[in-house]
N, C-alpha and C. Protein backbone atom coordinates (compact mmCIF):
# COMPACT_ATOMS: atom_id res chain seq x y z
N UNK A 1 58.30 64.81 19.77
CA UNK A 1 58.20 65.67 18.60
C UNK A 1 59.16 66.84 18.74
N UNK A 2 60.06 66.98 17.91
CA UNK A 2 60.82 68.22 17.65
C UNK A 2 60.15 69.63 17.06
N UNK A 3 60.14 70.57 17.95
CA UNK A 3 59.75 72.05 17.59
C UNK A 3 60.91 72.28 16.40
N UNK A 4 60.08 73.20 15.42
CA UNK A 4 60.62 73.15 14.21
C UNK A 4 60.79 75.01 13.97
N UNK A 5 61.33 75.46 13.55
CA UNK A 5 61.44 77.14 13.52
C UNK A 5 60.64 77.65 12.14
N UNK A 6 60.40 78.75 12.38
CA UNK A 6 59.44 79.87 10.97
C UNK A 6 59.88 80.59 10.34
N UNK A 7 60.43 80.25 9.19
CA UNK A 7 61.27 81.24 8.16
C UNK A 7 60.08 81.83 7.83
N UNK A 8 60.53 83.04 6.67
CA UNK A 8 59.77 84.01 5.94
C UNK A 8 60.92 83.36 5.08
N UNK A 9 60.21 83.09 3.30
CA UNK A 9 60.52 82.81 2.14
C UNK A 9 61.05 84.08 1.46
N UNK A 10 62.25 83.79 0.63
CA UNK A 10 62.75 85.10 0.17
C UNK A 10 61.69 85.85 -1.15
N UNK A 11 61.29 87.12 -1.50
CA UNK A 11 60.59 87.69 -1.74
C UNK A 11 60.81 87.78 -3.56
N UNK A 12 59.77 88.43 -4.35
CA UNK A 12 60.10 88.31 -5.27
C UNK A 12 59.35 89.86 -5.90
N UNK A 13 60.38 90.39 -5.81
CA UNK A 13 59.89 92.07 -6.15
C UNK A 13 59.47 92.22 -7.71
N UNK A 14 60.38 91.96 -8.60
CA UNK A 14 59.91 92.28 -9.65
C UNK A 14 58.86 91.62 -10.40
N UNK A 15 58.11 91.19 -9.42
CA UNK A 15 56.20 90.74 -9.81
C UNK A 15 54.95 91.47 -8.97
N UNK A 16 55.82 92.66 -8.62
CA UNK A 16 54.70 94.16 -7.98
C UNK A 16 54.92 93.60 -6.38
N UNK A 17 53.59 93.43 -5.63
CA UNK A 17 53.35 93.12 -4.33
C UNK A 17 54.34 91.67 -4.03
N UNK A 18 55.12 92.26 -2.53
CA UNK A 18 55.92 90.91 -2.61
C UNK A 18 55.48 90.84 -0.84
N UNK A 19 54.50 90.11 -0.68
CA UNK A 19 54.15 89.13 0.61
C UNK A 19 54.92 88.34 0.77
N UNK A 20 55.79 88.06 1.84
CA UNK A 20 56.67 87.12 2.41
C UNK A 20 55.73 85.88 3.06
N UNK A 21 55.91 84.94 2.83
CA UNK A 21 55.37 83.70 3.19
C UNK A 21 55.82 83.08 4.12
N UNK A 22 55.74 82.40 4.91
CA UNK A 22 56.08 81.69 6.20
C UNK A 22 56.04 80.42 5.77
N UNK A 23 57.38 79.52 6.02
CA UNK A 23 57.18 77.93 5.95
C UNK A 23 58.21 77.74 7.24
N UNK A 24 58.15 76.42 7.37
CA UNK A 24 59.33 75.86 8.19
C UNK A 24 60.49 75.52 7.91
N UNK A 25 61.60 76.03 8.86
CA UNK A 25 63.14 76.34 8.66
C UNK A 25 63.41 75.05 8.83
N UNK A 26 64.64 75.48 8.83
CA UNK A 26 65.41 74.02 8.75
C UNK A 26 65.97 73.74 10.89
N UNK A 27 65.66 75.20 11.36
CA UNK A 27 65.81 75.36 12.83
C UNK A 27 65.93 76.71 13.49
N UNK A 28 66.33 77.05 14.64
CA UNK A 28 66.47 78.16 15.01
C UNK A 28 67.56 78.48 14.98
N UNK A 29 68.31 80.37 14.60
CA UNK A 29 69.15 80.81 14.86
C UNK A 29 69.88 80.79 16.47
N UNK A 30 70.98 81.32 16.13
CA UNK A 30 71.72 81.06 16.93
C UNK A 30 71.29 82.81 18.37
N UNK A 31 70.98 83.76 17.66
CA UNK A 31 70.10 85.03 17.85
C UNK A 31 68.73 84.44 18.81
N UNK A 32 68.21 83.58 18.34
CA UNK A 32 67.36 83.48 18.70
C UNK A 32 67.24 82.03 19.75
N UNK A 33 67.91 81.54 20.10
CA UNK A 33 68.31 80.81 21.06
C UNK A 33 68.53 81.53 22.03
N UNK A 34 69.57 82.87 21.61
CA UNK A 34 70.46 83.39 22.92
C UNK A 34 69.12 84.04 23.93
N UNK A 35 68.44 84.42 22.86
CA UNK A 35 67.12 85.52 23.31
C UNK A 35 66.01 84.69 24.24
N UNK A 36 66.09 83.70 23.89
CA UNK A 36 65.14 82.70 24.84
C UNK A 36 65.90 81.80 26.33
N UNK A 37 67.28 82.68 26.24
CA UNK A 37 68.01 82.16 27.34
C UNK A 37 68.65 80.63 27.24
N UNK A 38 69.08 80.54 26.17
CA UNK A 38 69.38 78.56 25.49
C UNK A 38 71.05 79.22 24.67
N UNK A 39 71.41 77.91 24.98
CA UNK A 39 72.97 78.39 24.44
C UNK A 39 72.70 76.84 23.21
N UNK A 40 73.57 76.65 22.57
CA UNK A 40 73.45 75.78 21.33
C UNK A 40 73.23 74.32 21.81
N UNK A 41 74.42 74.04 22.90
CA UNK A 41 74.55 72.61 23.11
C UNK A 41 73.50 72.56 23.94
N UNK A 42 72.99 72.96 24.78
CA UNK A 42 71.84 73.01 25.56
C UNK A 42 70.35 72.50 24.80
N UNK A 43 70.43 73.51 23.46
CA UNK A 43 69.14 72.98 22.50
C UNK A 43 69.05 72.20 21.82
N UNK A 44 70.46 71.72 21.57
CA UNK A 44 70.82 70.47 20.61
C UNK A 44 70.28 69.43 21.96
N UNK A 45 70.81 69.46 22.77
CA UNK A 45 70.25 68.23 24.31
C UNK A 45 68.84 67.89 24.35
N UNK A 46 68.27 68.95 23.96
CA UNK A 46 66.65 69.32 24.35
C UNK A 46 66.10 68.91 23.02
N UNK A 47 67.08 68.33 22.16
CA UNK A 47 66.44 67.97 21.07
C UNK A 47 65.75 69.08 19.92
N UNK A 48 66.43 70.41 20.22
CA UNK A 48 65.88 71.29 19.35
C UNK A 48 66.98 71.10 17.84
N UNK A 49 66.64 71.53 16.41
CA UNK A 49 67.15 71.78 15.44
C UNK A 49 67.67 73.11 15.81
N UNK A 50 69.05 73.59 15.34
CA UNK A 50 69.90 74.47 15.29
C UNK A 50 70.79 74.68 13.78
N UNK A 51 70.01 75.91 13.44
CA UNK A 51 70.54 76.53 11.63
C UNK A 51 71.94 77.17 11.97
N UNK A 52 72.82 77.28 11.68
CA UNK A 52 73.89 78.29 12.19
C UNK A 52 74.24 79.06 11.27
N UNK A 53 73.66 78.68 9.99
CA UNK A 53 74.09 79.69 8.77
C UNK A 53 72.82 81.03 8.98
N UNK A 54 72.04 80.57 9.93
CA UNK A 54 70.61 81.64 10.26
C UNK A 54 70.69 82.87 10.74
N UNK A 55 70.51 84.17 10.31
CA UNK A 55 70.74 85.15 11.42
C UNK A 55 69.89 85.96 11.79
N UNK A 56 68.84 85.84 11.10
CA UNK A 56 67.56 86.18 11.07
C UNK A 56 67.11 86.07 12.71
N UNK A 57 66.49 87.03 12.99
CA UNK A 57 65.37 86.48 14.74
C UNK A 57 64.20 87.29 14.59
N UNK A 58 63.46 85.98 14.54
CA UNK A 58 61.97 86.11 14.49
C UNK A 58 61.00 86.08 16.05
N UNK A 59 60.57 87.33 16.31
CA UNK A 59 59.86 87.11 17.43
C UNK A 59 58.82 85.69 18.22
N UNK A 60 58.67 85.18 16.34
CA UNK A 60 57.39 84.08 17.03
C UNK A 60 57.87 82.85 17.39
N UNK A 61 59.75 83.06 16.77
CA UNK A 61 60.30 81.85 17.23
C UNK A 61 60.47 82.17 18.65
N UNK A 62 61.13 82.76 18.98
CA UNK A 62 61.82 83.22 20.18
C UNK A 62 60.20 83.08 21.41
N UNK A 63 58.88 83.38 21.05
CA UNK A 63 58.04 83.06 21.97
C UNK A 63 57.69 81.02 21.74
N UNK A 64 58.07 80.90 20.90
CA UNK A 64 58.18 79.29 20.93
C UNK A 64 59.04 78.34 21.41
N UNK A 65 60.42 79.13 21.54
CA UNK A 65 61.48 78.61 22.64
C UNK A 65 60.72 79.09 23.67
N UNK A 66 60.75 80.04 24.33
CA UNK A 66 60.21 80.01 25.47
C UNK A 66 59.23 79.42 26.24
N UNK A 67 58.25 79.40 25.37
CA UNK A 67 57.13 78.10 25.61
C UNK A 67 57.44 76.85 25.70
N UNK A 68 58.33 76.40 24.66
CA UNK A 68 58.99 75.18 24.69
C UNK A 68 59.48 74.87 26.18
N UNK A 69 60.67 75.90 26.72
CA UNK A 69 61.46 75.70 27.82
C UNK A 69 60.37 75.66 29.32
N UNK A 70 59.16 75.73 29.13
CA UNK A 70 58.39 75.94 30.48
C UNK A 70 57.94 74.70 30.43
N UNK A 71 57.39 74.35 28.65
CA UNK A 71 57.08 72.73 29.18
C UNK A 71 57.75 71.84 29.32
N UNK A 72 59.11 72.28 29.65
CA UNK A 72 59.88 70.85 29.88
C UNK A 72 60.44 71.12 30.94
């Protein structure tokens, strides 16, 4: 099974309260690879998805690479 990354959905202000929603990305930034100690070709090996248009870094990804990398 491929670990999959956690966007936040872009927001929609001019309807008052704008809660950002969480779905699944298309993969992890490239930010957030570096932060979990993983370089690209390394996560591409490991079978991870890699966004590169992404620049976003989300803490809960970055504790999910890391978790990822202990169980393997």
């Amino acid at each position: 099974m491929r670990l999959k990354a956690v966007v936040k959905t872009p927001r929609n202000v001019s309807r008052g309260l704008a809660i950002p929603k969480v779905r699944e990305g298309r993969g992890f930034s490239v930010g957030e690879l570096k932060e979990a100690g993983l370089s690209v070709a390394k996560a591409r090996k490991l079978g991870l998805y890699v966004d590169l248009r992404r620049r976003s870094v989300h803490p809960e990804n970055i504790e999910a690479l890391k978790n990822f990398i202990k169980e393997s």
